[in-house]
N, C-alpha and C. Protein backbone atom coordinates (compact mmCIF):
# COMPACT_ATOMS: atom_id res chain seq x y z
N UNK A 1 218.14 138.07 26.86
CA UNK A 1 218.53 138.36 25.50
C UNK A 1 219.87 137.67 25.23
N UNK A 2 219.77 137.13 24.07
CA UNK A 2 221.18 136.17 23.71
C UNK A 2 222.51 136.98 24.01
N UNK A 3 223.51 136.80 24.22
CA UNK A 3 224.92 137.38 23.96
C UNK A 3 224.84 138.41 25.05
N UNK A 4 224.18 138.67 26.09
CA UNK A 4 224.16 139.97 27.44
C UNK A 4 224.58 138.99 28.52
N UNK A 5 225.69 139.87 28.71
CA UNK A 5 225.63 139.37 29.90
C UNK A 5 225.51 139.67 31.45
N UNK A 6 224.42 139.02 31.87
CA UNK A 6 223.70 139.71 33.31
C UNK A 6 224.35 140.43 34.32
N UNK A 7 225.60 139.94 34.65
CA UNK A 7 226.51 140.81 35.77
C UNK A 7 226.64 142.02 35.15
N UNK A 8 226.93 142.65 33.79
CA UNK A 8 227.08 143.89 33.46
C UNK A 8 225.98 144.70 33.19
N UNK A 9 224.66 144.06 33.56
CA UNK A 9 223.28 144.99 33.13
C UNK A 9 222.94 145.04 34.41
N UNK A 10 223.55 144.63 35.56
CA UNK A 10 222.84 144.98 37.27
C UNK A 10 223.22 146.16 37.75
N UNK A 11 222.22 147.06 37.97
CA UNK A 11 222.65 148.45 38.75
C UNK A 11 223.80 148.68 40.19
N UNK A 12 224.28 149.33 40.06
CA UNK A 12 225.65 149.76 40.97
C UNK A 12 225.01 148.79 42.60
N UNK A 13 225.64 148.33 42.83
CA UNK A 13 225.20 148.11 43.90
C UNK A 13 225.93 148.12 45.60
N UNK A 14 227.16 148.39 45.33
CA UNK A 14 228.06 148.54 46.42
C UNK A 14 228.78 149.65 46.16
N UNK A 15 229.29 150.35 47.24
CA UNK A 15 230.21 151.44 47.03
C UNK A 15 231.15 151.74 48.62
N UNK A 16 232.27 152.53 48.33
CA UNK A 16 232.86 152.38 49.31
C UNK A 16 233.02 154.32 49.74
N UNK A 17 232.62 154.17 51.29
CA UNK A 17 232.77 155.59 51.48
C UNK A 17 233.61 156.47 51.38
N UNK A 18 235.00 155.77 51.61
CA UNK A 18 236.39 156.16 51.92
C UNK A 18 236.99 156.43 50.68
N UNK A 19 236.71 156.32 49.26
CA UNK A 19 236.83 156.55 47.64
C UNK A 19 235.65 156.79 46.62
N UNK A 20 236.27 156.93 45.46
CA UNK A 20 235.15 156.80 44.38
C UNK A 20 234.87 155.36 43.47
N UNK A 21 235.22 154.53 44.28
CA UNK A 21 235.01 152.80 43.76
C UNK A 21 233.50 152.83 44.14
N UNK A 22 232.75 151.97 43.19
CA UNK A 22 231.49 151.65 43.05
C UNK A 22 231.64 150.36 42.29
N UNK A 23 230.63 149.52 42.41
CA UNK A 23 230.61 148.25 41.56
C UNK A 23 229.59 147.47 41.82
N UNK A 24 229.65 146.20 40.86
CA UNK A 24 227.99 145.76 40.73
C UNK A 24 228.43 144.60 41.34
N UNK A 25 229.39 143.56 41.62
CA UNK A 25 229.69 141.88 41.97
C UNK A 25 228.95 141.64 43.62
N UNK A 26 228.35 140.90 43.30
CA UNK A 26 228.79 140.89 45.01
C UNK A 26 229.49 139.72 45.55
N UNK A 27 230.31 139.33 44.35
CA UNK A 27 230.91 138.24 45.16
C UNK A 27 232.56 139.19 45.08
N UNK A 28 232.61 140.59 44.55
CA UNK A 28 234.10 141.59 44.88
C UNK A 28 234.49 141.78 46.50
N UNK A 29 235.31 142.16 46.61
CA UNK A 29 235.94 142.26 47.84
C UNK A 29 237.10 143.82 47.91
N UNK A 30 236.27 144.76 48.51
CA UNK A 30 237.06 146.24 48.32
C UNK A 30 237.70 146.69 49.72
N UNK A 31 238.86 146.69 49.71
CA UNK A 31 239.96 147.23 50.74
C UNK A 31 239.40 148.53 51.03
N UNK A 32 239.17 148.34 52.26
CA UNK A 32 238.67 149.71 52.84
C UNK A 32 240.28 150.26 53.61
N UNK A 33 241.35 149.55 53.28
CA UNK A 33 242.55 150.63 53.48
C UNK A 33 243.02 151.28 52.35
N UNK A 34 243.37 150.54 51.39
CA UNK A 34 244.37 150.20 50.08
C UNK A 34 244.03 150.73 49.24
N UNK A 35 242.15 150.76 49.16
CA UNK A 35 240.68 150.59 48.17
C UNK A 35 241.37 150.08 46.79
N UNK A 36 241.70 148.97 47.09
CA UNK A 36 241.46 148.00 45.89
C UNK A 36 240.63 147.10 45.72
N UNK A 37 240.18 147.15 44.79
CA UNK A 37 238.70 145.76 44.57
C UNK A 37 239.31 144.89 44.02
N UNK A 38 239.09 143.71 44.69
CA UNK A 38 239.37 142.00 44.21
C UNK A 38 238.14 141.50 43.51
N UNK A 39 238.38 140.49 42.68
CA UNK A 39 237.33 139.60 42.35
C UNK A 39 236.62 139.02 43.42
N UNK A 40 237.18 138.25 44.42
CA UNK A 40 237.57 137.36 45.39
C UNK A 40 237.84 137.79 46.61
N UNK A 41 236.80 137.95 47.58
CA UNK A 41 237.15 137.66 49.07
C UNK A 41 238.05 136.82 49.57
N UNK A 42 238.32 135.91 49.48
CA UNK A 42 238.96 134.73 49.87
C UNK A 42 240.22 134.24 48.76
N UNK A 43 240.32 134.90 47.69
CA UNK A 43 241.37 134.77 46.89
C UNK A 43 242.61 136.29 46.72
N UNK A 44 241.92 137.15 46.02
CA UNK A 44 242.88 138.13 45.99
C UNK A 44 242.93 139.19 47.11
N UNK A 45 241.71 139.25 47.38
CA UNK A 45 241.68 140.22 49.09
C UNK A 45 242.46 139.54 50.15
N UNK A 46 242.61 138.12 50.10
CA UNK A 46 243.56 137.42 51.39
C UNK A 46 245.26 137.44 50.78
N UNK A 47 245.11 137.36 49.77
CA UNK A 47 246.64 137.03 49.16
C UNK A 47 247.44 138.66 49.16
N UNK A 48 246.24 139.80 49.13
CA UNK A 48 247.14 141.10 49.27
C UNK A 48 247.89 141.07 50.85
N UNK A 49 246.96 140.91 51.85
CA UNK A 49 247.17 141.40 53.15
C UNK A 49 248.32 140.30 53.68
N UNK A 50 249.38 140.54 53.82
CA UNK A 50 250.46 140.08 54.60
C UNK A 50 250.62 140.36 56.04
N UNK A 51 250.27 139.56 56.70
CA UNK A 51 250.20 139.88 58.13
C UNK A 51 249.76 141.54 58.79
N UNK A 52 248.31 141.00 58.01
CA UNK A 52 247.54 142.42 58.70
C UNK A 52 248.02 143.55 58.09
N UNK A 53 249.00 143.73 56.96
CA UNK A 53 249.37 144.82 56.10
C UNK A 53 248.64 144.45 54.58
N UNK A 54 248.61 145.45 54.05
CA UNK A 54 248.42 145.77 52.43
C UNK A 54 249.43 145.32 51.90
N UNK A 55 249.93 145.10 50.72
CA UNK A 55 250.82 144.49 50.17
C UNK A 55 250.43 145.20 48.56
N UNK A 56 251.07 145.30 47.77
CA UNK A 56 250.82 146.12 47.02
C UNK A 56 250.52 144.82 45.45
N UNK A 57 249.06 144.49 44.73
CA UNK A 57 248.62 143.15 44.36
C UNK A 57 249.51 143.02 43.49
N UNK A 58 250.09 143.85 43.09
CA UNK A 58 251.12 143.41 41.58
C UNK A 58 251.96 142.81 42.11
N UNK A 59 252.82 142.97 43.55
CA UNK A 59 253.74 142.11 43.87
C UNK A 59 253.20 140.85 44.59
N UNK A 60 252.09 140.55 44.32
CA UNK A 60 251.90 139.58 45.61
C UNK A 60 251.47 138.18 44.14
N UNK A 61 251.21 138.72 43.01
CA UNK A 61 251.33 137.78 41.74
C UNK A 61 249.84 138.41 41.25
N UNK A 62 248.99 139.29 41.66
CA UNK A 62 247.68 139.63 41.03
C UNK A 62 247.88 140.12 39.69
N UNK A 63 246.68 140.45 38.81
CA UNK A 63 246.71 141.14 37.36
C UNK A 63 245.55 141.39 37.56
N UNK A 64 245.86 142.84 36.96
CA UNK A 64 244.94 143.99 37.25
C UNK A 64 243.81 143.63 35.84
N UNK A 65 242.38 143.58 36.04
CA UNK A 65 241.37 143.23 34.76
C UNK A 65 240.68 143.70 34.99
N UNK A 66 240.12 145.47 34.41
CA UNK A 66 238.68 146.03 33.97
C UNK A 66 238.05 146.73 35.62
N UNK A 67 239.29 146.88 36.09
CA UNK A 67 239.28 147.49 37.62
C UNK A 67 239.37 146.47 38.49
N UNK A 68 239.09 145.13 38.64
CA UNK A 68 239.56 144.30 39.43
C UNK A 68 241.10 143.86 39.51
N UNK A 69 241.31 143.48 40.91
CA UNK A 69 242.51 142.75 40.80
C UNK A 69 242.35 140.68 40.96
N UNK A 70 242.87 140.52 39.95
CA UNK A 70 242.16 139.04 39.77
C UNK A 70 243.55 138.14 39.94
N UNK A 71 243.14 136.77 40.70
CA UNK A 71 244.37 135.66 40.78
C UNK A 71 244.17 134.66 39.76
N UNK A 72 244.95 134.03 38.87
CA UNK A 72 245.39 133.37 37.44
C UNK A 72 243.85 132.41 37.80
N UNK A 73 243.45 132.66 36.48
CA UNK A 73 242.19 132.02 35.75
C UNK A 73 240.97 132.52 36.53
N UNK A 74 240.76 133.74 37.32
CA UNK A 74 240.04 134.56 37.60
C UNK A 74 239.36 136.03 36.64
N UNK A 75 237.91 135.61 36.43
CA UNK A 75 237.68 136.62 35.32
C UNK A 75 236.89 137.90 36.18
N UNK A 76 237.02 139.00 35.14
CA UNK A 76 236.04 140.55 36.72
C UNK A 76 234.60 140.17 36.48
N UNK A 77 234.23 140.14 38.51
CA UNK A 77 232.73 139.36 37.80
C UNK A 77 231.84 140.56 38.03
N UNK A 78 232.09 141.70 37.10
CA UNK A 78 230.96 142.56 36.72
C UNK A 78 231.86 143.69 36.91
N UNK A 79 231.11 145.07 36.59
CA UNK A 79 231.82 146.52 36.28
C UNK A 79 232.43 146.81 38.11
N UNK A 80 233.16 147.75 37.73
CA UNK A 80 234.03 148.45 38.35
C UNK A 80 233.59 149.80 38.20
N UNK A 81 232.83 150.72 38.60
CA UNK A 81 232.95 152.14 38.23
C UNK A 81 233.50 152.97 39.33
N UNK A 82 233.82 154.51 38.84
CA UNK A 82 234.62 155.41 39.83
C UNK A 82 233.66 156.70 39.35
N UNK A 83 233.22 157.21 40.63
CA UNK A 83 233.55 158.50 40.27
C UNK A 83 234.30 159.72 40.50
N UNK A 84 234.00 161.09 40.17
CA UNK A 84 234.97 162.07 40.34
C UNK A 84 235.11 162.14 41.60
N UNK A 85 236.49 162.72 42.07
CA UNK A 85 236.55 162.87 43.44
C UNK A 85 235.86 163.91 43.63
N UNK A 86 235.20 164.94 43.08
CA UNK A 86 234.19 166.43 43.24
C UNK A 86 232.96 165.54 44.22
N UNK A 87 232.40 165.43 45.14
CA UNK A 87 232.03 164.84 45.62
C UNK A 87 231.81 163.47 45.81
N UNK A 88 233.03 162.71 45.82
CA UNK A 88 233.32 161.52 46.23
C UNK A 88 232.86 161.43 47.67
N UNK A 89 233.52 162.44 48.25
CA UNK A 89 234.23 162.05 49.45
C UNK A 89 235.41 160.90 49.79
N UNK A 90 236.35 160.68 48.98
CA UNK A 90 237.17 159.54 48.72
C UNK A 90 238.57 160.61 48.47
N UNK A 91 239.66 159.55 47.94
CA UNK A 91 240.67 159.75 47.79
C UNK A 91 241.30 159.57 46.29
N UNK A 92 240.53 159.02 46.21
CA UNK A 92 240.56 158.35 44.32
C UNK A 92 240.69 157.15 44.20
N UNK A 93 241.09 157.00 43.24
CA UNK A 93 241.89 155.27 42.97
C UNK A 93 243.38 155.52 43.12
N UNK A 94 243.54 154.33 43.75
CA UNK A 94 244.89 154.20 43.92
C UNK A 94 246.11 154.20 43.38
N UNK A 95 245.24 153.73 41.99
CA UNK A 95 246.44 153.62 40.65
C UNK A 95 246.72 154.96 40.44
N UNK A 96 246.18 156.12 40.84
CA UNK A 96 246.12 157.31 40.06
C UNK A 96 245.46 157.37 39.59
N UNK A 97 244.32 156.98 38.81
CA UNK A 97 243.47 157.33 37.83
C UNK A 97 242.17 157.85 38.42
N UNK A 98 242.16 159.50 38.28
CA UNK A 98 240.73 160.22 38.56
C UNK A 98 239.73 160.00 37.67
N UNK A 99 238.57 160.06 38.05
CA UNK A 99 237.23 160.03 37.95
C UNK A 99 237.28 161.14 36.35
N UNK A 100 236.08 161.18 35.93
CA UNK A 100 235.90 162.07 34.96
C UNK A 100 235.04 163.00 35.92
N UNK A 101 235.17 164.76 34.85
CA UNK A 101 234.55 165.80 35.90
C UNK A 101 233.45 165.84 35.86
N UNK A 102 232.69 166.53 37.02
CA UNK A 102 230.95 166.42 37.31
C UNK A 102 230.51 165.39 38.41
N UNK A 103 231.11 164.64 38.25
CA UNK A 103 230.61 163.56 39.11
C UNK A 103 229.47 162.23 38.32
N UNK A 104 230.11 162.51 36.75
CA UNK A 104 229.78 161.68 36.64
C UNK A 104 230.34 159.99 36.77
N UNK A 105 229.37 158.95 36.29
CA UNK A 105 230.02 158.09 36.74
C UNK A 105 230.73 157.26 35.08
N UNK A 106 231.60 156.22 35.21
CA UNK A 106 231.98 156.28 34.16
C UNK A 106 233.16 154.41 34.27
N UNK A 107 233.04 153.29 33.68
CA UNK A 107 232.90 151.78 33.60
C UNK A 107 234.99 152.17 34.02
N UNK A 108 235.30 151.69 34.44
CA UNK A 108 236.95 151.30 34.60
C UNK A 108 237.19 150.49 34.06
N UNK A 109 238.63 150.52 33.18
CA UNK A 109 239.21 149.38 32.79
C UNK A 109 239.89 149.68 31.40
């Protein structure tokens, strides 16, 4: 269908045990310490970790877009969702920002 675009109509397809991050990319990259999701394996997931540490992406030059953390002329390649920590089993998001209640699920950004 004209004007859709396919990365945002693909069902959830990754999720991380350790939070309530869920998302559809599979080319994202989610810190199973930090749980921040990158666009980019090889771009913003390498540029956080400073010698085997987390690094926190705002200081390392990232910008935060629609729940990703993206490096300059990097767009989010597909949703970001969270849910409630009420059965997450997670910690939340890192930014602070909880889930909505129930457990439902609900687009970040």
């Amino acid at each position: 269908m004209a004007g859709r675009d396919n990365e945002y109509e693909r069902p959830i397809l990754l999720g991380c045990g350790g939070c309530d991050a869920r998302w559809t990319a599979l080319t994202a990259a989610h810190c199973p310490t930090c749980h921040a999701t990158f666009a980019g394996a090889t771009t913003g997931f390498d540029a956080h970790r400073v010698n085997g540490v987390c690094q926190p992406p705002q200081l390392v030059g990232l910008r935060h877009d629609r729940g990703y953390w993206l490096v300059a002329g990097e767009q989010p390649p597909g949703r970001l969702l969270h849910r409630s920590r009420e059965g997450a089993g997670g910690h939340g998001d890192p930014r602070g920002s909880a889930g909505p209640p129930g457990g439902e699920v609900r687009m970040a950004g």
